[in-house]
PDB file of N, CA and C in Angstrom:
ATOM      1  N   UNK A   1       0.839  -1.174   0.000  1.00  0.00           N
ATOM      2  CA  UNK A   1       0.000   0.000   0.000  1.00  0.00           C
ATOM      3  C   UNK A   1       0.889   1.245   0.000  1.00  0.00           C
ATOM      4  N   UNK A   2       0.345   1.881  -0.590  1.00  0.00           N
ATOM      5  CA  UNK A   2       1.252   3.519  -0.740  1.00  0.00           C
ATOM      6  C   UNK A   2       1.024   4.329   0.106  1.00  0.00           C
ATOM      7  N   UNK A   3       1.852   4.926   0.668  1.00  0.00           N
ATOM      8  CA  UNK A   3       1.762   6.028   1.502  1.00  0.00           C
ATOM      9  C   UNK A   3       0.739   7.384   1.058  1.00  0.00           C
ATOM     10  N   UNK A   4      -0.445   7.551   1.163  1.00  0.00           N
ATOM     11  CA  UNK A   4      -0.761   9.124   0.518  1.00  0.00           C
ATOM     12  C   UNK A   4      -0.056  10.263   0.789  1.00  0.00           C
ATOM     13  N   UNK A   5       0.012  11.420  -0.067  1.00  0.00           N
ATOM     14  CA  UNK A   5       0.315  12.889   0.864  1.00  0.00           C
ATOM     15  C   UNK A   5      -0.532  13.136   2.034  1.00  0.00           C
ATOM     16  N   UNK A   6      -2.110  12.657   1.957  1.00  0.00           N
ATOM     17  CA  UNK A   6      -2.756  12.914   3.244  1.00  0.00           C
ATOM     18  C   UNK A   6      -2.607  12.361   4.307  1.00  0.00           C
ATOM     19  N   UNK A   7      -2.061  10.745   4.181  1.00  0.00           N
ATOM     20  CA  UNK A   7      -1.289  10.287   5.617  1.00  0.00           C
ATOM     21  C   UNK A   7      -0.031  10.326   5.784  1.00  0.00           C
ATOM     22  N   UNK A   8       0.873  10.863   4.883  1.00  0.00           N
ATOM     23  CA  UNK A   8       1.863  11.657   5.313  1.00  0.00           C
ATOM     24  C   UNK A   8       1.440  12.611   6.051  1.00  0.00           C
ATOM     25  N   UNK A   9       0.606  13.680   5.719  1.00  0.00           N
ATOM     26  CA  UNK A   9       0.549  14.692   6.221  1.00  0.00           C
ATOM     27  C   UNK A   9      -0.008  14.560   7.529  1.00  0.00           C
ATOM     28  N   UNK A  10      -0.667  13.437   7.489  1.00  0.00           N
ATOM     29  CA  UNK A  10      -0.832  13.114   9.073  1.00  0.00           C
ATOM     30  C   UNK A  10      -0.552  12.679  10.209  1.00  0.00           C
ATOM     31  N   UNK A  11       0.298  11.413   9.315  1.00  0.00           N
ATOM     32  CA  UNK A  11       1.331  11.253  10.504  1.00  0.00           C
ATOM     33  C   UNK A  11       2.799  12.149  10.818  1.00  0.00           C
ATOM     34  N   UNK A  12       2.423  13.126  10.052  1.00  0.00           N
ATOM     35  CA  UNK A  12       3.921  14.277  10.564  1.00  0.00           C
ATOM     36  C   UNK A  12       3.448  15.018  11.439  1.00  0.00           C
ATOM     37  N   UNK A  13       1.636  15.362  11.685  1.00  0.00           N
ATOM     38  CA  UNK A  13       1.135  16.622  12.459  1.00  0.00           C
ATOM     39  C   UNK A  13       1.096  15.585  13.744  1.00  0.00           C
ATOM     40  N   UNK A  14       0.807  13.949  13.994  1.00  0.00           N
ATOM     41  CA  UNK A  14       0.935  13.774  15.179  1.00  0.00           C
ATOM     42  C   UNK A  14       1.576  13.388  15.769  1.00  0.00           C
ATOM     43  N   UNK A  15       3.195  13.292  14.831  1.00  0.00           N
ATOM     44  CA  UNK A  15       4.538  13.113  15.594  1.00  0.00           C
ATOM     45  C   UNK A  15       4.951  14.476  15.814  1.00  0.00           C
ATOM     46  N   UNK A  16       4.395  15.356  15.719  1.00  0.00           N
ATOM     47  CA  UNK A  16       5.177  17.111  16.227  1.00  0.00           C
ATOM     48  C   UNK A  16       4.319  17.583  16.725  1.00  0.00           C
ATOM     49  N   UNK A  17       3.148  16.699  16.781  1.00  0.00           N
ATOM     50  CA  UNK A  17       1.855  17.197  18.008  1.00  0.00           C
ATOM     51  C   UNK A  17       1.245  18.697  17.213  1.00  0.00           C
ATOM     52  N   UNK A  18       1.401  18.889  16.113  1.00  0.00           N
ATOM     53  CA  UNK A  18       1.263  19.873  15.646  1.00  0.00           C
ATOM     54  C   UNK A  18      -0.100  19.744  14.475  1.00  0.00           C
ATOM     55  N   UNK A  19      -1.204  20.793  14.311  1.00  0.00           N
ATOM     56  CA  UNK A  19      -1.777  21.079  13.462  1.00  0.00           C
ATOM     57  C   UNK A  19      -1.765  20.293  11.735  1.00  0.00           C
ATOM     58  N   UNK A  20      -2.577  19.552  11.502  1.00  0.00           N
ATOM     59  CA  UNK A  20      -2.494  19.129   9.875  1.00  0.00           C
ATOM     60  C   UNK A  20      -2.122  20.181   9.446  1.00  0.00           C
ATOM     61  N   UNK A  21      -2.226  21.476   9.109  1.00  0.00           N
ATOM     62  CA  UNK A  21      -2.121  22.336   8.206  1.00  0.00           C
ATOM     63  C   UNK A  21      -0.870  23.133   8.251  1.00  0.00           C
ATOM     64  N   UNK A  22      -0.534  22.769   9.933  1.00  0.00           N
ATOM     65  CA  UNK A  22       1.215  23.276   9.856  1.00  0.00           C
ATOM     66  C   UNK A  22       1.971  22.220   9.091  1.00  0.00           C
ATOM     67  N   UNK A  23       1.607  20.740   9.331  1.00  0.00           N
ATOM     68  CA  UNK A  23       2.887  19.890   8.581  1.00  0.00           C
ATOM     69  C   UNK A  23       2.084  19.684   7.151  1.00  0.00           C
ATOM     70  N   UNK A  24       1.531  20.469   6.187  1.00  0.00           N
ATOM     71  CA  UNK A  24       1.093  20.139   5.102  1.00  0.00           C
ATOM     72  C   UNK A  24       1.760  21.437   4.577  1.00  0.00           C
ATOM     73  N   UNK A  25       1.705  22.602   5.143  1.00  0.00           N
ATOM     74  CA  UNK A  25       2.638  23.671   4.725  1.00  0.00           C
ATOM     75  C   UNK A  25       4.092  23.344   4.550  1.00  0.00           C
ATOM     76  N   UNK A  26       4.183  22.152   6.093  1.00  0.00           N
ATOM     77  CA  UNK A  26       6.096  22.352   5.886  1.00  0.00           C
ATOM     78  C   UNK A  26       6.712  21.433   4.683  1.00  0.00           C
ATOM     79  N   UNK A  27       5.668  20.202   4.360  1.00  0.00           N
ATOM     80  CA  UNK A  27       5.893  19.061   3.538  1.00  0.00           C
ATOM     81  C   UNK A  27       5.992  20.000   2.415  1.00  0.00           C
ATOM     82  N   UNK A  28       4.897  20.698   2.294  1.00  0.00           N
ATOM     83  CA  UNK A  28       4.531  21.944   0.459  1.00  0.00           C
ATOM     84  C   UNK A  28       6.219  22.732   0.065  1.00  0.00           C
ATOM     85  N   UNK A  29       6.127  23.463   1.323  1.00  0.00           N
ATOM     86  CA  UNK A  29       7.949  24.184   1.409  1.00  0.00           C
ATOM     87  C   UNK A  29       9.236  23.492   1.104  1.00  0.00           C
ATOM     88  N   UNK A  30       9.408  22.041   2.065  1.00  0.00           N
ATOM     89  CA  UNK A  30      10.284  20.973   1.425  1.00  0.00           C
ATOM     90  C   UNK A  30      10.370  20.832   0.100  1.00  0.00           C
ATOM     91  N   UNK A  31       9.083  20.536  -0.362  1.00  0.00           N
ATOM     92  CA  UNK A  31       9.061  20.097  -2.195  1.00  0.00           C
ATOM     93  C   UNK A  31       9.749  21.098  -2.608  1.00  0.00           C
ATOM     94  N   UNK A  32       9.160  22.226  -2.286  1.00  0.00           N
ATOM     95  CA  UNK A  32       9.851  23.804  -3.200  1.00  0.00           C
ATOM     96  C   UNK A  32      11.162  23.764  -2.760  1.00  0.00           C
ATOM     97  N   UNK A  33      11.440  23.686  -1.471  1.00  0.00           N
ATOM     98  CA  UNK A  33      13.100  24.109  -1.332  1.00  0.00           C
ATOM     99  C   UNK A  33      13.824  22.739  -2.301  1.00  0.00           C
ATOM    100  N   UNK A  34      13.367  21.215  -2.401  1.00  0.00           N
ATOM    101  CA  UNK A  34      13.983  20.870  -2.821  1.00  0.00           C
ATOM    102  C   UNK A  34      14.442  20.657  -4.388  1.00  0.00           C
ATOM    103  N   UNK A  35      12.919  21.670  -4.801  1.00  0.00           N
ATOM    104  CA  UNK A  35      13.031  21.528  -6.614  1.00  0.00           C
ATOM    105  C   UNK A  35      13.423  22.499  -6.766  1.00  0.00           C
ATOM    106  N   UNK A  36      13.930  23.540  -6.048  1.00  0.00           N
ATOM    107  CA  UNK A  36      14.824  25.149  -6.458  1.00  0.00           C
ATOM    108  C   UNK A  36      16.419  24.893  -6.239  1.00  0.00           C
ATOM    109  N   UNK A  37      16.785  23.712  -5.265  1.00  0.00           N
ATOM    110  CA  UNK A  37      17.787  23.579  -5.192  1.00  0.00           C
ATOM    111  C   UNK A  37      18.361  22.602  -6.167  1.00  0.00           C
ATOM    112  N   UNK A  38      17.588  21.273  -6.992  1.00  0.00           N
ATOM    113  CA  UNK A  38      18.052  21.054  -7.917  1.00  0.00           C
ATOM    114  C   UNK A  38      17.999  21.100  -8.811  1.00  0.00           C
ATOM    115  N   UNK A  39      16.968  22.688  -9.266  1.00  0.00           N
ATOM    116  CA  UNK A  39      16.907  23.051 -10.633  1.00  0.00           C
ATOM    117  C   UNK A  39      18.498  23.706 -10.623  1.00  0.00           C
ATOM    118  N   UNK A  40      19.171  24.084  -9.705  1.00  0.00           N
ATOM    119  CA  UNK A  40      20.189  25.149  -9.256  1.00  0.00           C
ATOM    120  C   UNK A  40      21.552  24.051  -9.698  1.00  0.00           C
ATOM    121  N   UNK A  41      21.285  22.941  -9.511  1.00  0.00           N
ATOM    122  CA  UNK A  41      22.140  22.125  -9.975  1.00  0.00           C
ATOM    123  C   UNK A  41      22.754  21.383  -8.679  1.00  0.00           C
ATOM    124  N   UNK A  42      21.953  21.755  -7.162  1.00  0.00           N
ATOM    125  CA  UNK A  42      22.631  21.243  -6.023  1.00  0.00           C
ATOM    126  C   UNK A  42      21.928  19.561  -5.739  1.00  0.00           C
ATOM    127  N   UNK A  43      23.192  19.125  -4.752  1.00  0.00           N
ATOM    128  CA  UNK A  43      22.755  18.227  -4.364  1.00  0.00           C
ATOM    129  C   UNK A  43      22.254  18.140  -3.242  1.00  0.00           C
ATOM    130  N   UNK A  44      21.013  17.305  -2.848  1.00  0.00           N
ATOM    131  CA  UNK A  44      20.377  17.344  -1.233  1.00  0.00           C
ATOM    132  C   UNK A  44      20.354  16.160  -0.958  1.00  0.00           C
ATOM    133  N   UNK A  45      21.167  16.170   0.361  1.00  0.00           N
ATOM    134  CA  UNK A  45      21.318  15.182   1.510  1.00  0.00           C
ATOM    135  C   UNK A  45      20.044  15.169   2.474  1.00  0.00           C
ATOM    136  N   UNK A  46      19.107  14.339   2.296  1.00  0.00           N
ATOM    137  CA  UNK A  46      18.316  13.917   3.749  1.00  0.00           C
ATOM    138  C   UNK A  46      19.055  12.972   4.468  1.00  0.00           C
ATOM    139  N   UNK A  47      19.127  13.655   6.136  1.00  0.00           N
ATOM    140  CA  UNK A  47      19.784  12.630   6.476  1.00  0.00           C
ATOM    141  C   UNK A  47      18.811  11.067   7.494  1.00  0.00           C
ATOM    142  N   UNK A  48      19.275  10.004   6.634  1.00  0.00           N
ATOM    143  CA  UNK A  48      18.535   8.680   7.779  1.00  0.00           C
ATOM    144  C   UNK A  48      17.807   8.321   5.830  1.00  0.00           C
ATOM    145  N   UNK A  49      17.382   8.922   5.023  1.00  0.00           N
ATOM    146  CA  UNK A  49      16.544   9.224   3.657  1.00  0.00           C
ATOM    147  C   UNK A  49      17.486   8.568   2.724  1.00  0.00           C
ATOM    148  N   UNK A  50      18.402   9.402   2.028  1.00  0.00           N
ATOM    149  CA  UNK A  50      18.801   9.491   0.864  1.00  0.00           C
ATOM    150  C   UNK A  50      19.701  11.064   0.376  1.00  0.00           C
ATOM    151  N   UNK A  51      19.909  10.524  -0.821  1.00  0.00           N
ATOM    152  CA  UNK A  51      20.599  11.645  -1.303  1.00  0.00           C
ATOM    153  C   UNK A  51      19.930  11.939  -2.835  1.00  0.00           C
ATOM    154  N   UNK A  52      19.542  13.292  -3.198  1.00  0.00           N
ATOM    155  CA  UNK A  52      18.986  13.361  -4.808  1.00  0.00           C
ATOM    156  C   UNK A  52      19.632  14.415  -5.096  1.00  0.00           C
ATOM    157  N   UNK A  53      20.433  14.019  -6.408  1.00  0.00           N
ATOM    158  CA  UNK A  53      20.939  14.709  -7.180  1.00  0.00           C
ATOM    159  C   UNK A  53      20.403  14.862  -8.514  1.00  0.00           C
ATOM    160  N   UNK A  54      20.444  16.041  -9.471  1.00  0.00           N
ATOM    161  CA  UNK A  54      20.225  16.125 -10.626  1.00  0.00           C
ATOM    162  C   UNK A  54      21.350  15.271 -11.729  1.00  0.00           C
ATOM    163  N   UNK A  55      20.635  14.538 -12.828  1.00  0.00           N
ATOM    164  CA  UNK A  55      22.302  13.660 -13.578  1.00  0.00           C
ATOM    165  C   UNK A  55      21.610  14.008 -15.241  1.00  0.00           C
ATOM    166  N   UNK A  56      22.577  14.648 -15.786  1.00  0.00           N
ATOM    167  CA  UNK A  56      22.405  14.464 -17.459  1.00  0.00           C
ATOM    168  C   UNK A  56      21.953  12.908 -18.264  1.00  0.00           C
ATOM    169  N   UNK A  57      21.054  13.173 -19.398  1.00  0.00           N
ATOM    170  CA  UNK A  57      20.931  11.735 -19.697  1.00  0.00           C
ATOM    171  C   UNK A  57      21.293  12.244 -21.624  1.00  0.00           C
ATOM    172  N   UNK A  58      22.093  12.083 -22.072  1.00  0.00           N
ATOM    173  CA  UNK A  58      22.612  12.751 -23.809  1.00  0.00           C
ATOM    174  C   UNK A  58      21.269  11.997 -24.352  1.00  0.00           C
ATOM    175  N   UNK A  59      21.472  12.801 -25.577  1.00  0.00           N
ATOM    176  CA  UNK A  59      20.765  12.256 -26.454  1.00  0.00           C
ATOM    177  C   UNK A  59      20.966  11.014 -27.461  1.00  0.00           C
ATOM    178  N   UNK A  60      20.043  10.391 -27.525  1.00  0.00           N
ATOM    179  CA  UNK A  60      19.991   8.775 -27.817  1.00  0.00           C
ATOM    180  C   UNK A  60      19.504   8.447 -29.039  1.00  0.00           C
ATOM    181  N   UNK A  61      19.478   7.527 -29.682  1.00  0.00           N
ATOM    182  CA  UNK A  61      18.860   6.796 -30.500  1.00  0.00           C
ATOM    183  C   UNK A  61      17.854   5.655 -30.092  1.00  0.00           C
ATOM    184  N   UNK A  62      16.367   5.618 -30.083  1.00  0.00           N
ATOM    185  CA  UNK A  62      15.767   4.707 -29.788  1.00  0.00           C
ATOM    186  C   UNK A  62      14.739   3.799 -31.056  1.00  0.00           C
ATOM    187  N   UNK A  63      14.299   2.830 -30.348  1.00  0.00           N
ATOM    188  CA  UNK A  63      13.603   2.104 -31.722  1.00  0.00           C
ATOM    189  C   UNK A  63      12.163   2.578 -31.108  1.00  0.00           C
ATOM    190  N   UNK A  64      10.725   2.858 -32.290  1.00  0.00           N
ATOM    191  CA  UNK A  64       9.666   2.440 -31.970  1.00  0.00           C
ATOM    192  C   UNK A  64       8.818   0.893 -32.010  1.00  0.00           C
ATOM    193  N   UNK A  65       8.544   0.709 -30.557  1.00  0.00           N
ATOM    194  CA  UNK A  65       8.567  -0.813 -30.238  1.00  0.00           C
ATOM    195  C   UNK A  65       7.700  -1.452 -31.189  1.00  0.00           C
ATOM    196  N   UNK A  66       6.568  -0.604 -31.216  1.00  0.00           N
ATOM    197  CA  UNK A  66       5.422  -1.166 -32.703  1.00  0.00           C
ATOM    198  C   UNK A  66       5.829  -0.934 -34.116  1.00  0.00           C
ATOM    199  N   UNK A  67       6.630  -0.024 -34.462  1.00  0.00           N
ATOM    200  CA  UNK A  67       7.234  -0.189 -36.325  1.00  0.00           C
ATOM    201  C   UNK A  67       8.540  -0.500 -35.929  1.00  0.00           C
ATOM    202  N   UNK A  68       9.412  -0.363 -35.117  1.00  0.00           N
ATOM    203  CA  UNK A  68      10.877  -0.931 -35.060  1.00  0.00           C
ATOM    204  C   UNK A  68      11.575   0.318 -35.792  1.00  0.00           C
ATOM    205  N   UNK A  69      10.573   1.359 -36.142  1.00  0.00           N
ATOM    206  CA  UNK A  69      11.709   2.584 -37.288  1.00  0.00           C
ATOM    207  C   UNK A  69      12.539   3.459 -35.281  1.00  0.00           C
ATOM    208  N   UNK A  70      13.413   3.658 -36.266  1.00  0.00           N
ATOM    209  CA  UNK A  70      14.454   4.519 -35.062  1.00  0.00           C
ATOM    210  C   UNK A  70      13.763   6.097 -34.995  1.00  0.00           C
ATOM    211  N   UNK A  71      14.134   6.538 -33.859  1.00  0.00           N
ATOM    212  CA  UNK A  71      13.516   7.590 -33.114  1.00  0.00           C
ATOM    213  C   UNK A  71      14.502   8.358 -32.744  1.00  0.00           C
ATOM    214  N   UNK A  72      14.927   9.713 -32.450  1.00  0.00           N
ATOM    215  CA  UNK A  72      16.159  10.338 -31.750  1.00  0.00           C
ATOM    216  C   UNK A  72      15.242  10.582 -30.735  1.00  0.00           C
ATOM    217  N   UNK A  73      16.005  10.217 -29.466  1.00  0.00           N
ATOM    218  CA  UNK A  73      15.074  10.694 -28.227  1.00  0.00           C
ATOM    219  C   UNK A  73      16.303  11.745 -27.802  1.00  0.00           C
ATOM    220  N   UNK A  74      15.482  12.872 -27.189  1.00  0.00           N
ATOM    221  CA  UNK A  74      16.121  13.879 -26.785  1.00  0.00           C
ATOM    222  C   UNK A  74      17.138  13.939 -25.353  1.00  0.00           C
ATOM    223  N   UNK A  75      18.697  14.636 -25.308  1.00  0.00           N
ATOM    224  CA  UNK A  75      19.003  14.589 -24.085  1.00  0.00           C
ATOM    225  C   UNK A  75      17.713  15.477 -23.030  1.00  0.00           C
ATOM    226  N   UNK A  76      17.863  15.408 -21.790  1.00  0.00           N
ATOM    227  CA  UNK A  76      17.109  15.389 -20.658  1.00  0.00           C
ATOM    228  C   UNK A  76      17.871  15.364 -19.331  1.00  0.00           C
ATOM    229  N   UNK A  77      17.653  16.305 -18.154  1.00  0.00           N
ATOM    230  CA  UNK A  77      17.955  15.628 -16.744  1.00  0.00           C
ATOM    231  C   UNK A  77      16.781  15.191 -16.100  1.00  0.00           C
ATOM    232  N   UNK A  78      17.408  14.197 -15.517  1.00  0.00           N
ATOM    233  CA  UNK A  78      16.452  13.429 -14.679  1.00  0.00           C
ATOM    234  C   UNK A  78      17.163  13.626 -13.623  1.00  0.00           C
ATOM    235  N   UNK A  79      16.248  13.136 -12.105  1.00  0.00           N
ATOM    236  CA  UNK A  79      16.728  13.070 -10.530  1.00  0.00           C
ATOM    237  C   UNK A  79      17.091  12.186 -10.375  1.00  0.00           C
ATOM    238  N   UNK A  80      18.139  11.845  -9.771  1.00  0.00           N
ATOM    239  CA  UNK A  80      18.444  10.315  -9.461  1.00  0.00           C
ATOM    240  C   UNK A  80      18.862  10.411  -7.698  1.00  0.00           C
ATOM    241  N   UNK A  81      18.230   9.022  -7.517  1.00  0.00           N
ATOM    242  CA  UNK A  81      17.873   8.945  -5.343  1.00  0.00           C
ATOM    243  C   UNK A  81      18.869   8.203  -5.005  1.00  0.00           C
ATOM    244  N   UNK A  82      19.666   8.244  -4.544  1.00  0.00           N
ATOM    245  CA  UNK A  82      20.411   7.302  -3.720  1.00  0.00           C
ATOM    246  C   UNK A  82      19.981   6.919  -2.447  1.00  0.00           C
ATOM    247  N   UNK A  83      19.629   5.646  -1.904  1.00  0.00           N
ATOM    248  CA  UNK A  83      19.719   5.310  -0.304  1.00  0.00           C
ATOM    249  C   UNK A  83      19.835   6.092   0.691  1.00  0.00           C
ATOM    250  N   UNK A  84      20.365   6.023   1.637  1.00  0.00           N
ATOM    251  CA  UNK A  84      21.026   5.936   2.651  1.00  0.00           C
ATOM    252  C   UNK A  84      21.392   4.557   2.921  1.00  0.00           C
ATOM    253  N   UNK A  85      22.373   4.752   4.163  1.00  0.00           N
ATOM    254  CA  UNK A  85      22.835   3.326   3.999  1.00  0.00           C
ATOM    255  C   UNK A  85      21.844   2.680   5.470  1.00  0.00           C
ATOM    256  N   UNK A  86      21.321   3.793   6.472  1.00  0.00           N
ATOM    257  CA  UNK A  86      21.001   3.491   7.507  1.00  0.00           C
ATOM    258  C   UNK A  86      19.538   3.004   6.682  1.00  0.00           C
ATOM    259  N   UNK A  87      18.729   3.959   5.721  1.00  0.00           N
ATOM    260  CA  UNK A  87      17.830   2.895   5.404  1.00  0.00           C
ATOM    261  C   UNK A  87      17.735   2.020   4.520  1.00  0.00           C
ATOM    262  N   UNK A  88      18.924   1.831   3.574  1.00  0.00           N
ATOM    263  CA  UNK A  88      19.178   0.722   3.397  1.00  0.00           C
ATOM    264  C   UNK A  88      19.212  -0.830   4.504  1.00  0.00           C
ATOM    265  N   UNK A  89      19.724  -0.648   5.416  1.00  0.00           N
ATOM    266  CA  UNK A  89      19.491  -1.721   6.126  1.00  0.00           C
ATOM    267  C   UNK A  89      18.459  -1.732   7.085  1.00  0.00           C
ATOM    268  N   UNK A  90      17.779  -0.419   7.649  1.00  0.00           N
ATOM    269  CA  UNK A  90      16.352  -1.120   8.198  1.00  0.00           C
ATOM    270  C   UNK A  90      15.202  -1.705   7.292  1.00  0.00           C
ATOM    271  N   UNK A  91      15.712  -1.682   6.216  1.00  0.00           N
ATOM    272  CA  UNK A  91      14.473  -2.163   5.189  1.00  0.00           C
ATOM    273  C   UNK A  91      14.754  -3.465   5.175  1.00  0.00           C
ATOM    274  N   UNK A  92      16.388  -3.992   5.289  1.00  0.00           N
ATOM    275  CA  UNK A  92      16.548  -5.502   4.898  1.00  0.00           C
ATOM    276  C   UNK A  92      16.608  -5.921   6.279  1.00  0.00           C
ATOM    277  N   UNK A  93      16.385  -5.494   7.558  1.00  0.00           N
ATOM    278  CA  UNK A  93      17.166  -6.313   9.032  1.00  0.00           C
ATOM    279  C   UNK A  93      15.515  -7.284   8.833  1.00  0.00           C
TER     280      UNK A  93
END
């Protein structure tokens, strides 16, 4: 089962004993601080989380899977997540 934003947002207001609408603001602010910092080209460390950095992907040559004719697919950045290592292993203990 997936986590929603709404029980995120809920279980953050009753681990800080705090208001839904304060931890739905702070979750909203996170997103922004973290898509201004890697439109900027930085990298962000959560710590216990992961790490997301922005990574170049060049431009490619691909096939279309239904005619098989070739396609130029365009370069692009994408985000890429790294682990942590601490939750790397509470996921496997």
């Amino acid at each position: 089962m997936a986590l929603t934003k709404d029980q995120l947002i809920a279980d953050i207001a009753e681990s800080i004993a705090q208001p839904k609408a304060t931890a739905k603001n702070a979750l909203e602010q996170l997103g922004q601080i973290v898509a201004d910092q890697l439109e900027n080209g930085a990298e962000i460390t959560l710590p216990g989380i992961g790490k997301l950095k922005v990574s170049e992907r060049p431009a490619r040559t691909g096939r279309n899977p239904s005619t098989g004719a070739a396609i130029e697919i365009a370069a692009k950045k994408v985000v890429k997540f790294v682990p942590a290592k601490s939750l790397t292993d509470a996921i496997n203990k």
